[in-house]
Every structure is written in structure tokens, then in C-alpha cells.
N, C-alpha and C. Protein backbone atom coordinates (compact mmCIF):
# COMPACT_ATOMS: atom_id res chain seq x y z
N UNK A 1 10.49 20.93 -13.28
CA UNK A 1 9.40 20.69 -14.23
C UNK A 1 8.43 21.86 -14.20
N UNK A 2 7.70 22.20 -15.30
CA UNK A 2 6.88 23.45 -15.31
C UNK A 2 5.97 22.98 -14.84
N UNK A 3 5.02 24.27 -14.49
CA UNK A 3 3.46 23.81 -14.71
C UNK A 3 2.76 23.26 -16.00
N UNK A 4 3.58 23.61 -16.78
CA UNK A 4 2.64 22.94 -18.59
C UNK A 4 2.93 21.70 -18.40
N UNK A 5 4.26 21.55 -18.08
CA UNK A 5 4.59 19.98 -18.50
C UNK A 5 3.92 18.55 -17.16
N UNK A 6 3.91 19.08 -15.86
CA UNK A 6 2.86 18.70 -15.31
C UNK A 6 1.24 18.99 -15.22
N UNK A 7 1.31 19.41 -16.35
CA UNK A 7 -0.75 19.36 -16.64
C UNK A 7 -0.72 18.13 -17.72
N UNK A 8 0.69 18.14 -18.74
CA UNK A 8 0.43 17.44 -19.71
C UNK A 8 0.87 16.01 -19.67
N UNK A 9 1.67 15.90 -18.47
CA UNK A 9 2.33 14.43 -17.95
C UNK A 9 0.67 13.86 -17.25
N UNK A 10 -0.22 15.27 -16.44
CA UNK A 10 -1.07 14.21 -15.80
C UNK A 10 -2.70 13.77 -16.59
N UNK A 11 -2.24 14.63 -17.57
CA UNK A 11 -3.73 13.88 -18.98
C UNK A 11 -3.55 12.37 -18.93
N UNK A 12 -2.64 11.95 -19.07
CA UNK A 12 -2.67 10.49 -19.52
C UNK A 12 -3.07 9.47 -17.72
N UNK A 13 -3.95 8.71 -18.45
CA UNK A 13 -4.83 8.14 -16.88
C UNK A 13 -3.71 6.54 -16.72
N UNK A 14 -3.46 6.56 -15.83
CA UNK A 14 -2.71 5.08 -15.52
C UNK A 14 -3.48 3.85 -15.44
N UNK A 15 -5.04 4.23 -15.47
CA UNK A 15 -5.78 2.84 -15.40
C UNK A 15 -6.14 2.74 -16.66
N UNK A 16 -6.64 1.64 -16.85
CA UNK A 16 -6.99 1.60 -18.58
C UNK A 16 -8.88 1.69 -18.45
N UNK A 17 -9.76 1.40 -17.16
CA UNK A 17 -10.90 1.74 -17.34
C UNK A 17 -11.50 1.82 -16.02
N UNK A 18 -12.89 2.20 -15.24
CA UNK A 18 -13.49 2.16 -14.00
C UNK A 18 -12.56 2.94 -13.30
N UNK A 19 -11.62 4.31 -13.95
CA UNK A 19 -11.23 4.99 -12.42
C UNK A 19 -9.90 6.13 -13.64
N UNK A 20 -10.02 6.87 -12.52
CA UNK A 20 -8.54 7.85 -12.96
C UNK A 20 -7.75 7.74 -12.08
N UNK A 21 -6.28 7.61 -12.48
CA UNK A 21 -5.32 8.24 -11.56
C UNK A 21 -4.22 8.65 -12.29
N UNK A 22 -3.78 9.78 -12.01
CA UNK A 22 -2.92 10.28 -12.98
C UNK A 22 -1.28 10.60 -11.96
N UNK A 23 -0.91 10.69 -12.54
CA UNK A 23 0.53 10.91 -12.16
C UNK A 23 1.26 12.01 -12.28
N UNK A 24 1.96 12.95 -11.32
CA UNK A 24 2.71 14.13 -12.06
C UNK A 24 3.80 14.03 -11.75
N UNK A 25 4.69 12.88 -11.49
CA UNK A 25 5.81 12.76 -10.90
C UNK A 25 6.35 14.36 -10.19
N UNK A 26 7.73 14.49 -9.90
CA UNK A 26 8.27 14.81 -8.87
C UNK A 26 7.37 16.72 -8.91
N UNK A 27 6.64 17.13 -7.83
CA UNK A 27 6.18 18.56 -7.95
C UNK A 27 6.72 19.06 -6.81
N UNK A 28 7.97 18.22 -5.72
CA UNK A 28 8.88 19.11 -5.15
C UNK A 28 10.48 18.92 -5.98
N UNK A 29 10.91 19.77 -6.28
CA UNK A 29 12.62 19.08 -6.63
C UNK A 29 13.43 18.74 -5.16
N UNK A 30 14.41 18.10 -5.81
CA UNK A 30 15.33 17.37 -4.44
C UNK A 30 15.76 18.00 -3.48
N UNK A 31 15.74 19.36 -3.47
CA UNK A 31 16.19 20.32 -1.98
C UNK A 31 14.88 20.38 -1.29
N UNK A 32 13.52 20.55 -1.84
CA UNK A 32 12.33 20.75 -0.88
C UNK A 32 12.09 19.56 -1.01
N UNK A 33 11.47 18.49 -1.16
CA UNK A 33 11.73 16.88 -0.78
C UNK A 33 12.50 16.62 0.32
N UNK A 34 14.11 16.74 0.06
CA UNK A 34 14.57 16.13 1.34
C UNK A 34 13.99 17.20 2.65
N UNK A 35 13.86 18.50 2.55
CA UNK A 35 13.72 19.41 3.65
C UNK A 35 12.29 19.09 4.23
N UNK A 36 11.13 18.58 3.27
CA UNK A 36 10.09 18.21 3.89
C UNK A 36 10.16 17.05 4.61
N UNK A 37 10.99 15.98 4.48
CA UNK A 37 10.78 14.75 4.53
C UNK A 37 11.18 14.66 5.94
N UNK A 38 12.36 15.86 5.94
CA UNK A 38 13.41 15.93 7.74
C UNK A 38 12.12 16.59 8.58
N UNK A 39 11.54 17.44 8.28
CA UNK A 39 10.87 18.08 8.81
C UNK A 39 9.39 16.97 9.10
N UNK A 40 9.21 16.39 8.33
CA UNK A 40 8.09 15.57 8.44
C UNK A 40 8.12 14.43 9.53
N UNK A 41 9.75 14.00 9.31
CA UNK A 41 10.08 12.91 10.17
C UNK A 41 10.43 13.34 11.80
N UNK A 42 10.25 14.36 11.77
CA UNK A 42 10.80 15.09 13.02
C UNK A 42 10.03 15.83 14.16
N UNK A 43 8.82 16.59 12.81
CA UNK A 43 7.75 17.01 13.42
C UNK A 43 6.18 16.25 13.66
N UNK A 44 6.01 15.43 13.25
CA UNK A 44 4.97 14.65 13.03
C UNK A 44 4.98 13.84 14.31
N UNK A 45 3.47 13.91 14.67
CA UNK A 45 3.16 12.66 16.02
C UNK A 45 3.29 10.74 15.92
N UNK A 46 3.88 11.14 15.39
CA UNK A 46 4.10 9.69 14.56
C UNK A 46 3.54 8.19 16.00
N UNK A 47 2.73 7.14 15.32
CA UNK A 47 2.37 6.50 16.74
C UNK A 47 2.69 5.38 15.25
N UNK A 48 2.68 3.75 16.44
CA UNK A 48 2.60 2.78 15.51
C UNK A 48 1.18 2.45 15.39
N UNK A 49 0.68 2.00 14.35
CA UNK A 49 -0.83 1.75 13.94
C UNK A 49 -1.22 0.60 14.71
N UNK A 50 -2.30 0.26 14.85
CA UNK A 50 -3.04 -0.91 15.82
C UNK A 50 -4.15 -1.12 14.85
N UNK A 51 -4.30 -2.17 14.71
CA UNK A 51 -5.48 -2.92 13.34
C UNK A 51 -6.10 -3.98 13.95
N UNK A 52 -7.28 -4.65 13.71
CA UNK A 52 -8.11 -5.62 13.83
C UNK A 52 -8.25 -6.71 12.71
N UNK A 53 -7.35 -7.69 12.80
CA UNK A 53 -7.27 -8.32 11.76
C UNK A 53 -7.84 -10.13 12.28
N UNK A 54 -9.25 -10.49 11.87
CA UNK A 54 -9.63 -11.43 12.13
C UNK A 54 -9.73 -12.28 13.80
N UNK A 55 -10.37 -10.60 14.35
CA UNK A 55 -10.27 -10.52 15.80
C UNK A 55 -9.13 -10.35 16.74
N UNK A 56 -8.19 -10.57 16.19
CA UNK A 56 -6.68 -10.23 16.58
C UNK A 56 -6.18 -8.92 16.62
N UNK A 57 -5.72 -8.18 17.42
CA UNK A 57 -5.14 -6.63 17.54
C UNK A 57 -4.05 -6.72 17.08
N UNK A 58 -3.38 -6.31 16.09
CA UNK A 58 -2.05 -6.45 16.01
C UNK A 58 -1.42 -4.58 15.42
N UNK A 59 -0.36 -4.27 16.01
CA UNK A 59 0.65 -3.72 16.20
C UNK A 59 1.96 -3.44 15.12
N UNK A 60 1.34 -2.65 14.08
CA UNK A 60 2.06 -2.60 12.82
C UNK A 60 3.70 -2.26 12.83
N UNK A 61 4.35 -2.87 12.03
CA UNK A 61 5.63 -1.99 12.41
C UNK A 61 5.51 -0.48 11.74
N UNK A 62 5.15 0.06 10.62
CA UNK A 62 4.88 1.17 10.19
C UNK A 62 4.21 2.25 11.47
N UNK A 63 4.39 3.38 10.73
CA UNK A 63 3.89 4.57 12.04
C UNK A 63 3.36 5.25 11.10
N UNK A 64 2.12 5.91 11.60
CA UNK A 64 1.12 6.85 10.85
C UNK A 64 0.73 7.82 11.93
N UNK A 65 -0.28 8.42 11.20
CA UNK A 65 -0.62 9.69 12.00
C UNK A 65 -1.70 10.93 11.15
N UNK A 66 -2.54 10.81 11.73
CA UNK A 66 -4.32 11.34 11.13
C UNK A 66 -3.51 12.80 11.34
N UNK A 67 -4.03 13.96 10.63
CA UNK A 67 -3.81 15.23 10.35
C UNK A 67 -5.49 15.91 9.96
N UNK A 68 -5.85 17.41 9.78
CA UNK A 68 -6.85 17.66 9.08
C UNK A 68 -7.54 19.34 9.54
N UNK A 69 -8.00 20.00 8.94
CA UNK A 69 -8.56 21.13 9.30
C UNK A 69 -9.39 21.23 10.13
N UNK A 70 -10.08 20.19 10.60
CA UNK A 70 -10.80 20.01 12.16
C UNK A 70 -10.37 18.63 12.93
N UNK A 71 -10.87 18.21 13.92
CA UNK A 71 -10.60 17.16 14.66
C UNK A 71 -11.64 15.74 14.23
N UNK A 72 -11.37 15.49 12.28
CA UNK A 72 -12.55 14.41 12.02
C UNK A 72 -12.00 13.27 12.72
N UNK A 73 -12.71 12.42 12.40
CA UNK A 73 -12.92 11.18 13.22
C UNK A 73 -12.51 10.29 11.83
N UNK A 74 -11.91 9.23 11.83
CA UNK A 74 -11.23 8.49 11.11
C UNK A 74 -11.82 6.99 11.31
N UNK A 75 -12.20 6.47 10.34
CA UNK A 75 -12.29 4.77 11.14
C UNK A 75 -11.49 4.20 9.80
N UNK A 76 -10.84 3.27 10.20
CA UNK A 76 -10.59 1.88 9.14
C UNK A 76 -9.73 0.84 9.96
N UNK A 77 -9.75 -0.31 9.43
CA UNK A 77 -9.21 -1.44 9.52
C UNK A 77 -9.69 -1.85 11.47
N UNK A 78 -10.77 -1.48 11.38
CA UNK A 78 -11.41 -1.34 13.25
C UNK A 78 -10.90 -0.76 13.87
N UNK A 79 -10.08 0.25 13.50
CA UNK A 79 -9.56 1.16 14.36
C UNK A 79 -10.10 2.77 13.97
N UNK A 80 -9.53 3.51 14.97
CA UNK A 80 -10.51 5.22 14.83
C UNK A 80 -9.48 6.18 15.31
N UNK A 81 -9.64 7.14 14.55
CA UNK A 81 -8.32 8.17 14.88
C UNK A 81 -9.33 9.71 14.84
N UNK A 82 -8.60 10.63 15.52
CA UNK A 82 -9.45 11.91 15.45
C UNK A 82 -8.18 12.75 15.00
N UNK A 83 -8.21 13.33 14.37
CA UNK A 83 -7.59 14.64 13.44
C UNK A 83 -7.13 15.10 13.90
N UNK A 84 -5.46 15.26 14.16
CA UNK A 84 -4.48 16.74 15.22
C UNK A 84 -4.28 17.69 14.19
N UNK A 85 -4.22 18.98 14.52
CA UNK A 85 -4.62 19.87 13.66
C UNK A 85 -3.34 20.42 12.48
N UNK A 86 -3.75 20.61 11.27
CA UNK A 86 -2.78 20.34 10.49
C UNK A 86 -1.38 21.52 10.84
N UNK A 87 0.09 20.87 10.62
CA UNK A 87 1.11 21.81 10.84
C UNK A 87 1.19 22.89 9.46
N UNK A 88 2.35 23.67 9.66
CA UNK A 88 2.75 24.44 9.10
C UNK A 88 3.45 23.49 7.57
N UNK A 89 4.00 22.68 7.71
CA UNK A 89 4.56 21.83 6.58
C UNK A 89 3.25 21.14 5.64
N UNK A 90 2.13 20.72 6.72
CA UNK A 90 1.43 19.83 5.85
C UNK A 90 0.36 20.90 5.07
N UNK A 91 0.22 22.26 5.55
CA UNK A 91 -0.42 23.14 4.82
C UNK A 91 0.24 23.56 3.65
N UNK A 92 1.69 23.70 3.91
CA UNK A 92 2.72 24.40 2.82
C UNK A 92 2.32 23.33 1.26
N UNK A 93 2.77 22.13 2.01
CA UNK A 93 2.33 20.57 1.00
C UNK A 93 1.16 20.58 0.28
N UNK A 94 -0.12 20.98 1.21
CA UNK A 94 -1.75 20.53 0.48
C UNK A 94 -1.26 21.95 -0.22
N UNK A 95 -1.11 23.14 -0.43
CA UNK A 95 -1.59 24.16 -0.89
C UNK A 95 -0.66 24.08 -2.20
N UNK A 96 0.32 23.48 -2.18
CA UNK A 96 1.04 23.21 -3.93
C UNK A 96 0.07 21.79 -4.48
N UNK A 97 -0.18 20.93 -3.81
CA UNK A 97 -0.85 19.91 -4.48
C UNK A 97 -2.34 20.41 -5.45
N UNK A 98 -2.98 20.94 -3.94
CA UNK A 98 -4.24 21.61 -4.47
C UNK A 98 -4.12 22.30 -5.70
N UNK A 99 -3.39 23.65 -6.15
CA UNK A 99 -2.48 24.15 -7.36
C UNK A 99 -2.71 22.96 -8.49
N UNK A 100 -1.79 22.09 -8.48
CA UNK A 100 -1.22 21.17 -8.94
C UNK A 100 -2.11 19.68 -9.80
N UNK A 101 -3.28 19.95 -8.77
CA UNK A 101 -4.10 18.57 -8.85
C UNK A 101 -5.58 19.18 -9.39
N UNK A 102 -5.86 20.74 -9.06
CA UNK A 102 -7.25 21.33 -8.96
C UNK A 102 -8.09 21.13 -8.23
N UNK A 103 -7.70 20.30 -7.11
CA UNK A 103 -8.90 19.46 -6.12
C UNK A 103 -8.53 20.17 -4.56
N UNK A 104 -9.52 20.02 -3.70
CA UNK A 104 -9.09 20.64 -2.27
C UNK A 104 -9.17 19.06 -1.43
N UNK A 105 -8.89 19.38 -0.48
CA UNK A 105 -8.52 18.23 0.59
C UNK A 105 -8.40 18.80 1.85
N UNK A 106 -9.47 18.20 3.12
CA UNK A 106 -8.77 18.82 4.54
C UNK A 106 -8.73 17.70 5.47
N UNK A 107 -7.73 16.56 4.67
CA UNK A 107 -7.42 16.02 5.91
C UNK A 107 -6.56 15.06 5.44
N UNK A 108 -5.78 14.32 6.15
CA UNK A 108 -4.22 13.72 5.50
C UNK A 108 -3.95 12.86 6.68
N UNK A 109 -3.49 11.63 5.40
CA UNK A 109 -3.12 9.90 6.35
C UNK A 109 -1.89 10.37 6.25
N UNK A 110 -0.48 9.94 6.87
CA UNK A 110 0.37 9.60 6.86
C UNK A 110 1.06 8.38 7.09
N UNK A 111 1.85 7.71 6.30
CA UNK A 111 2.55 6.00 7.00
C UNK A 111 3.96 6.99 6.94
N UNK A 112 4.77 6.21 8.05
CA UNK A 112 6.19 6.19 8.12
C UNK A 112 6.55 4.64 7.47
N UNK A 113 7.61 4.47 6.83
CA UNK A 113 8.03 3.19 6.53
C UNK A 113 8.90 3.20 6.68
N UNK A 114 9.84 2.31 7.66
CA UNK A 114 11.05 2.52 7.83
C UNK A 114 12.13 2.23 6.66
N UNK A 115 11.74 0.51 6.64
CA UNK A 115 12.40 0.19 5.28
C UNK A 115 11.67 -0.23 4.00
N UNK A 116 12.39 -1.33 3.36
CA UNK A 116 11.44 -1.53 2.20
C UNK A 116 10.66 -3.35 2.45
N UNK A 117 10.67 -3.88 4.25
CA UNK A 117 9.94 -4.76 4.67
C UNK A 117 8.80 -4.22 5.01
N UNK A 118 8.92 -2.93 5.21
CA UNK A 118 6.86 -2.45 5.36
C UNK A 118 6.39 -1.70 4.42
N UNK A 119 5.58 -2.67 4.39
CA UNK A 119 3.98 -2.32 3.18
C UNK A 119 2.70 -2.22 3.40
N UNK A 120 2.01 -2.10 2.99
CA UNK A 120 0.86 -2.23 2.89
C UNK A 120 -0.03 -3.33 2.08
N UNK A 121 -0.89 -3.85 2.67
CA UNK A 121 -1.65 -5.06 1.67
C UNK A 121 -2.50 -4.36 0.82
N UNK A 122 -3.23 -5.53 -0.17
CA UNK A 122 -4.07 -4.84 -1.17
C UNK A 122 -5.60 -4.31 -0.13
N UNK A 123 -6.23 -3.26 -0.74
CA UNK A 123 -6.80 -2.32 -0.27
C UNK A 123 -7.55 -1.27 -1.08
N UNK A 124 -8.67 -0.68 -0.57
CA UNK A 124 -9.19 0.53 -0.99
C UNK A 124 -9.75 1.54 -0.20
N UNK A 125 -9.56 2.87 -0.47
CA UNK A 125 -9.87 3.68 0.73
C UNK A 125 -11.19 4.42 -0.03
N UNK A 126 -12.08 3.47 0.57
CA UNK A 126 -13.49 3.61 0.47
C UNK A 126 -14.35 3.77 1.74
N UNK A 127 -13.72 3.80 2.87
CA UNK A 127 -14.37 4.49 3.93
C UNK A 127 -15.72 5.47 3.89
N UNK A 128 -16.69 4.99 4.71
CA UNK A 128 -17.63 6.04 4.92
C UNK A 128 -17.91 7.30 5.47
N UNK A 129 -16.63 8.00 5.51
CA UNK A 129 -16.39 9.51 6.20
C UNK A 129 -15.92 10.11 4.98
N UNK A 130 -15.10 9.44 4.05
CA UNK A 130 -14.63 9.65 2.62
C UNK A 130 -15.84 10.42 2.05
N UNK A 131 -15.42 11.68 1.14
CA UNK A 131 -16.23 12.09 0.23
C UNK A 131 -16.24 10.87 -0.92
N UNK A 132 -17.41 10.66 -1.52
CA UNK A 132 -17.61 9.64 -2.30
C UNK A 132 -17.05 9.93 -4.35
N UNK A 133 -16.09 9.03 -4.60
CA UNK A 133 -15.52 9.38 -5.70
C UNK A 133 -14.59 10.54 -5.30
N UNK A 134 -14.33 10.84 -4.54
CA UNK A 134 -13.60 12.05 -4.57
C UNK A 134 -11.71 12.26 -4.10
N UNK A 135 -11.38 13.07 -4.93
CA UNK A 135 -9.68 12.73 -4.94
C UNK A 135 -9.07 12.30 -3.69
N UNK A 136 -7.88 11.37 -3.97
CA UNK A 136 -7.04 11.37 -2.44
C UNK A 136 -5.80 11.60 -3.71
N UNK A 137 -4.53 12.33 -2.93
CA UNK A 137 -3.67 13.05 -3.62
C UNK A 137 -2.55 11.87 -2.83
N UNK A 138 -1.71 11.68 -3.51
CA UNK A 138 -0.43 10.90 -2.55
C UNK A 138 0.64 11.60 -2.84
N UNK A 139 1.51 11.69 -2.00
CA UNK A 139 2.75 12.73 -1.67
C UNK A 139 3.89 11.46 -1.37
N UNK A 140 4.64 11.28 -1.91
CA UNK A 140 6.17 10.46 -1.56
C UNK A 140 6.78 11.07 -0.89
N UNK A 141 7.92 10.83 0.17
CA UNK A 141 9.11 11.87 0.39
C UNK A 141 10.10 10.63 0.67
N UNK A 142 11.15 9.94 0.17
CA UNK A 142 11.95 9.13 0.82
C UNK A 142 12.59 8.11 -0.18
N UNK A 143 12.31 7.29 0.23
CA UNK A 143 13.36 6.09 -1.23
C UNK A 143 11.60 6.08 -2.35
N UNK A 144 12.41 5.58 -3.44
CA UNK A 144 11.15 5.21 -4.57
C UNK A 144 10.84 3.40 -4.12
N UNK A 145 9.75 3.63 -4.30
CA UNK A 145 8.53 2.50 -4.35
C UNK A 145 7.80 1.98 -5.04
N UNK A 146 8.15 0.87 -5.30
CA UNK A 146 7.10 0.16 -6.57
C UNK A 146 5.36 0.37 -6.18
N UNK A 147 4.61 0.86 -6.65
CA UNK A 147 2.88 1.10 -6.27
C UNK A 147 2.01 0.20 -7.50
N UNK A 148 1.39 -0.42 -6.80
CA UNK A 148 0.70 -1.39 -7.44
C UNK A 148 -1.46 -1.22 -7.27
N UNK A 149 -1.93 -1.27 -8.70
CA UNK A 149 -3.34 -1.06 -8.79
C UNK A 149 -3.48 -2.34 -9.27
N UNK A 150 -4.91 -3.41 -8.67
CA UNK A 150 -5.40 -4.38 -9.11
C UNK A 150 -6.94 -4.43 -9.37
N UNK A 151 -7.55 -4.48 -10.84
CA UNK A 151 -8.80 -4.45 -10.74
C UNK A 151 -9.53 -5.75 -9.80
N UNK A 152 -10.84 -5.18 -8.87
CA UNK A 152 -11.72 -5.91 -8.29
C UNK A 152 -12.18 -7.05 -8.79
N UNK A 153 -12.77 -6.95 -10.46
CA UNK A 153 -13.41 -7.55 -11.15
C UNK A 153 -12.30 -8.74 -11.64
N UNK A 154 -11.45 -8.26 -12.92
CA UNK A 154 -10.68 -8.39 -13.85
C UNK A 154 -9.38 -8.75 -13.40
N UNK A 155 -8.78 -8.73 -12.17
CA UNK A 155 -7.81 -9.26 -11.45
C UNK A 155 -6.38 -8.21 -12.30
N UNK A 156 -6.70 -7.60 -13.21
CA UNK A 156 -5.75 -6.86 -14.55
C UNK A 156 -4.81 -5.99 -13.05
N UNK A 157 -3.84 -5.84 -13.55
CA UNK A 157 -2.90 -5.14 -12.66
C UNK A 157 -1.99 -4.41 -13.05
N UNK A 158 -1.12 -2.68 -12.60
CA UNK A 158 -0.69 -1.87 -13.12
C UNK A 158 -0.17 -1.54 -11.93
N UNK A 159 1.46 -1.14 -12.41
CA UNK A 159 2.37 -0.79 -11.53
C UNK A 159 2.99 0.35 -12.11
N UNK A 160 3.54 1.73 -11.20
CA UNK A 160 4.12 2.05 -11.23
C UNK A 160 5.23 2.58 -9.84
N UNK A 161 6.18 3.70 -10.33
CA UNK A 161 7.12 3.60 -9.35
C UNK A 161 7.06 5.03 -8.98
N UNK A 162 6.94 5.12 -7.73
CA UNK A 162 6.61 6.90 -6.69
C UNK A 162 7.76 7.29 -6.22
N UNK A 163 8.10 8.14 -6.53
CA UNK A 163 9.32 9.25 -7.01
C UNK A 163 9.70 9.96 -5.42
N UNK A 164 10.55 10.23 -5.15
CA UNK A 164 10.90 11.23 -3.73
C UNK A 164 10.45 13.00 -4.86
N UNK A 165 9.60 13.50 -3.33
CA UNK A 165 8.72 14.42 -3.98
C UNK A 165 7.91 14.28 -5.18
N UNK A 166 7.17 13.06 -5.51
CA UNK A 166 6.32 13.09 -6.37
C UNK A 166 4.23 13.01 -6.04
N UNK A 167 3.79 13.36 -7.05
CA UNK A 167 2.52 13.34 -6.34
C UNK A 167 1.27 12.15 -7.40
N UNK A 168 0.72 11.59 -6.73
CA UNK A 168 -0.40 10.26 -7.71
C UNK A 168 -1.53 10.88 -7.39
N UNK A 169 -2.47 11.07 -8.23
CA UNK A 169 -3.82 11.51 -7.80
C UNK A 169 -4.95 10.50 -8.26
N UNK A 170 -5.46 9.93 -6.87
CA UNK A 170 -7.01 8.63 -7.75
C UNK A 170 -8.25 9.54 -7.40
N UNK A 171 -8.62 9.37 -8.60
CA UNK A 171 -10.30 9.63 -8.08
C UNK A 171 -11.12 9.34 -9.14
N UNK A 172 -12.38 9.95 -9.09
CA UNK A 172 -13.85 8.97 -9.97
C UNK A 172 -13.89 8.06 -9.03
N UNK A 173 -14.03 7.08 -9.91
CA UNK A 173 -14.92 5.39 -9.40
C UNK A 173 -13.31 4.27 -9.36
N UNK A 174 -12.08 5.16 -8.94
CA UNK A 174 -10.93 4.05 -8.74
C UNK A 174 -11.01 3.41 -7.41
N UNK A 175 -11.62 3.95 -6.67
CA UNK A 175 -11.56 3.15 -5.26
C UNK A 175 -12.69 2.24 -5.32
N UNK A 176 -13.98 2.29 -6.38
CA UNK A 176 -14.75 1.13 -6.09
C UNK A 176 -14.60 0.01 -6.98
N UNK A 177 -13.50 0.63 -7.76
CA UNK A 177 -13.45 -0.74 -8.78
C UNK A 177 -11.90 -1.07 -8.73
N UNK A 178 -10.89 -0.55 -7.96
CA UNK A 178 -9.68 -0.77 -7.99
C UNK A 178 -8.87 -1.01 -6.42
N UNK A 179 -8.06 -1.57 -6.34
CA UNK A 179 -7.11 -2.05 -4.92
C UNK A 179 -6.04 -1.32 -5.35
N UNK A 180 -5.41 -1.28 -4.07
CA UNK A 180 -4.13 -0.80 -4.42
C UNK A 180 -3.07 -1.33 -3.10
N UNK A 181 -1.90 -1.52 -3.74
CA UNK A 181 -0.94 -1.62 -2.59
C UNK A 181 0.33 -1.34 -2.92
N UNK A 182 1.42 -1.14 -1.91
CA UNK A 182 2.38 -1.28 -1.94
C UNK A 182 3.28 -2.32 -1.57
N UNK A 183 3.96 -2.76 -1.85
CA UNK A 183 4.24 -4.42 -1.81
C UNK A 183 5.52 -4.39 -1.06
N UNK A 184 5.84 -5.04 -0.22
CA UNK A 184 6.97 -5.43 0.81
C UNK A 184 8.14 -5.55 -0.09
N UNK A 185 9.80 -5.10 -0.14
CA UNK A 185 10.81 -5.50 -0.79
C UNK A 185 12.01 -5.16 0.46
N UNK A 186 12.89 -6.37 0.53
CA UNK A 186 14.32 -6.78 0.97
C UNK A 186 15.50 -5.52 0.66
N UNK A 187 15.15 -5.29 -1.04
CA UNK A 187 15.90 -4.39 -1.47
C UNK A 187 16.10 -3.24 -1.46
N UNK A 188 14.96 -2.05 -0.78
CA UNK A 188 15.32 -1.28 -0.09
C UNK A 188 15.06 -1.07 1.34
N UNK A 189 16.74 -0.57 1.86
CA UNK A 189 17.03 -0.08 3.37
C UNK A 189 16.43 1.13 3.64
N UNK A 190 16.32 2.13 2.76
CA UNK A 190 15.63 3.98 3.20
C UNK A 190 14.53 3.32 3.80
N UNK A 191 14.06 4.98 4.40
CA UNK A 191 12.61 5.02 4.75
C UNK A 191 11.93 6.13 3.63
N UNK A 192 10.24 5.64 4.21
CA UNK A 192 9.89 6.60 2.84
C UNK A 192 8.65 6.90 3.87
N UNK A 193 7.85 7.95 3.51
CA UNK A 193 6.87 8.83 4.35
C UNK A 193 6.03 9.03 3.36
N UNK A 194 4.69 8.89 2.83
CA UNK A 194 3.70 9.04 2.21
C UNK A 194 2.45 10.10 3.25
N UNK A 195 1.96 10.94 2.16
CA UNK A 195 0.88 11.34 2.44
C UNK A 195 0.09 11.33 1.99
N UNK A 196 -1.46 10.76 2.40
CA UNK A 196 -2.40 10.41 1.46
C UNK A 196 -3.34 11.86 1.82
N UNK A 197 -3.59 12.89 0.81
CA UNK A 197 -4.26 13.59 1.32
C UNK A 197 -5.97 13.24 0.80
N UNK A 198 -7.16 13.85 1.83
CA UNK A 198 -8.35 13.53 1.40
C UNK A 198 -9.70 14.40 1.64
N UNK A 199 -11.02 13.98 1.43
CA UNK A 199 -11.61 15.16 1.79
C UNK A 199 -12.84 14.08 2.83
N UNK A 200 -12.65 14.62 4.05
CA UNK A 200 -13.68 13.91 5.08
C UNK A 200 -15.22 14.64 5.28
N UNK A 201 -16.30 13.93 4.67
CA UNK A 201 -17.30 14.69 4.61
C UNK A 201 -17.95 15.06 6.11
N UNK A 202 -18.02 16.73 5.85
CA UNK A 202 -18.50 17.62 7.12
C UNK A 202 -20.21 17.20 7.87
């Protein structure tokens, strides 16, 4: 895909109001995709996540792992992560997105998912270390995934499907007026590796 035709795939906004997120489907093709994805799965500190859910600690099956241009400090779901310093792959990654999206970012979530039984619940990454309104870029590498936006207010809901090597970009006012998740499915066995990239205010 060119660069024209991903400027002109990502004009059109996927929400219908209170937020942007645009879509540029696939901005690695299938040889750098799979090569990031080996490399991602291989090189990455990958730990399983630990959450606070209604005083209860529980022990996700998914694996993530904080990244970033300094050592920020991370909080969500009562838990806190500090920033290992970004690799050679996840720079190669932000510096085509950045290109790609016009936005900068120095610091990056990662989930491992093994199959298509781990998800994520509905959610918004509205954190107070978060620059406010400001882009988070998502990176696919692995099987495709149904991705799901639900307005706060309006309950209105919009799905689409995240591509191996594709990239979603939210920003404006989508994280204060919109959820998002990825929803648990039986039907796929792959794993898939997401990167949420973001900007942690200094």
C-alpha cells in the first residue's frame, strides 16, 4: 500500500462522534509482520500481568510488558510498571508509525495473547500519566481480531477487525467518551501481540 493510499484510507474516522480513530490497515506487509512478530515474541520481557480486581490480585493469562524512552512509571488496573528501555525493533516500529500517523510517542504497552480465549474487557486508557487527548497508535502482529468501541453515554457500538501488521490510531476526546475492547473467541488458536504505543507526560 502507498503512502497516498494510507493518508486516504485514514481520513475516514471509525467513530461517528466524541472521538477519532482512524484506521490504516496493514503499514507492515507479510514478510516484516511475521519478522517483527518472531522477533517481538522472542525478544521482549514478556511477564504475566497482575491486576486488582475488587480487592482480589489476580494473575492474567495474557503477558505484557511496559517499554519507553525513559524509565516512566505506569499505573493502571492497581498495578505500576516502570519503563525497560525501548529495543531496537520497538524503535524500528514507532519510527514508521510516527511517519505514518504524524504523531510522536515514547512509550509502548504490549499484551501477548496466546489464543483467541484472551481478551481484554471493556476499558479506556485514560490514565493520569497519559498525555491528555493525545494519540495511542495500536500495532497488530499475529492472527486478526475482532476490536470493539462502545460509547460511555449512548451504549452505540462499532467493530472492526485488526489486520497482522496493521496500525488503529485513537485520539481527541475517544478515550473520554469511548471504551474499547477486545472480546474473548474459541475460534481462534494463533497468538497475536499488540502494541499500544503512547505519550507519558514528562
Amino acid at each position: 500500500m502507498t503512502q497516498s493510499n494510507l493518508f486516504e484510507q485514514s481520513e475516514e474516522n471509525i467513530l461517528p462522534q466524541d472521538g477519532i480513530v482512524n484506521y490504516y490497515g496493514c503499514v507492515f506487509n507479510n514478510q516484516e509482520a511475521n519478522q517483527f512478530l518472531l522477533q517481538l515474541l522472542n525478544r521482549i520481557d514478556w511477564k504475566n500481568d497482575e491486576v486488582r480486581i475488587f480487592g482480589k490480585q489476580i494473575i492474567t493469562k495474557r503477558k505484557v510488558a511496559w517499554y519507553g524512552s525513559k524509565p516512566f512509571l505506569y499505573r493502571y488496573s492497581n498495578t505500576s510498571k516502570t519503563a525497560l528501555p525501548f529495543t531496537d525493533e520497538l524503535l524500528a516500529i514507532k519510527a514508521v508509525i510516527e511517519k505514518v500517523s504524524n504523531e510522536t510517542y515514547n512509550s509502548c504497552l504490549l499484551n501477548l495473547y496466546h489464543h483467541g480465549d484472551e481478551g481484554m474487557g471493556w476499558h479506556s486508557d485514560a490514565e493520569p500519566e497519559l498525555k491528555q487527548d493525545g494519540a495511542i497508535a495500536s500495532i497488530s502482529f499475529g492472527a486478526e481480531r475482532k476490536f470493539n468501541f462502545k460509547h460511555k453515554l449512548t451504549q452505540e457500538k462499532k467493530q472492526i477487525i485488526l489486520q497482522h501488521g496493521s496500525l488503529l490510531v485513537m485520539k481527541g476526546t475517544t478515550q473520554r467518551f469511548w471504551q474499547h475492547q477486545l472480546p474473548p473467541t474459541k475460534l481462534i488458536k494463533d497468538l497475536r501481540i499488540n502494541l499500544t504505543f503512547r505519550t507519558i507526560l514528562e
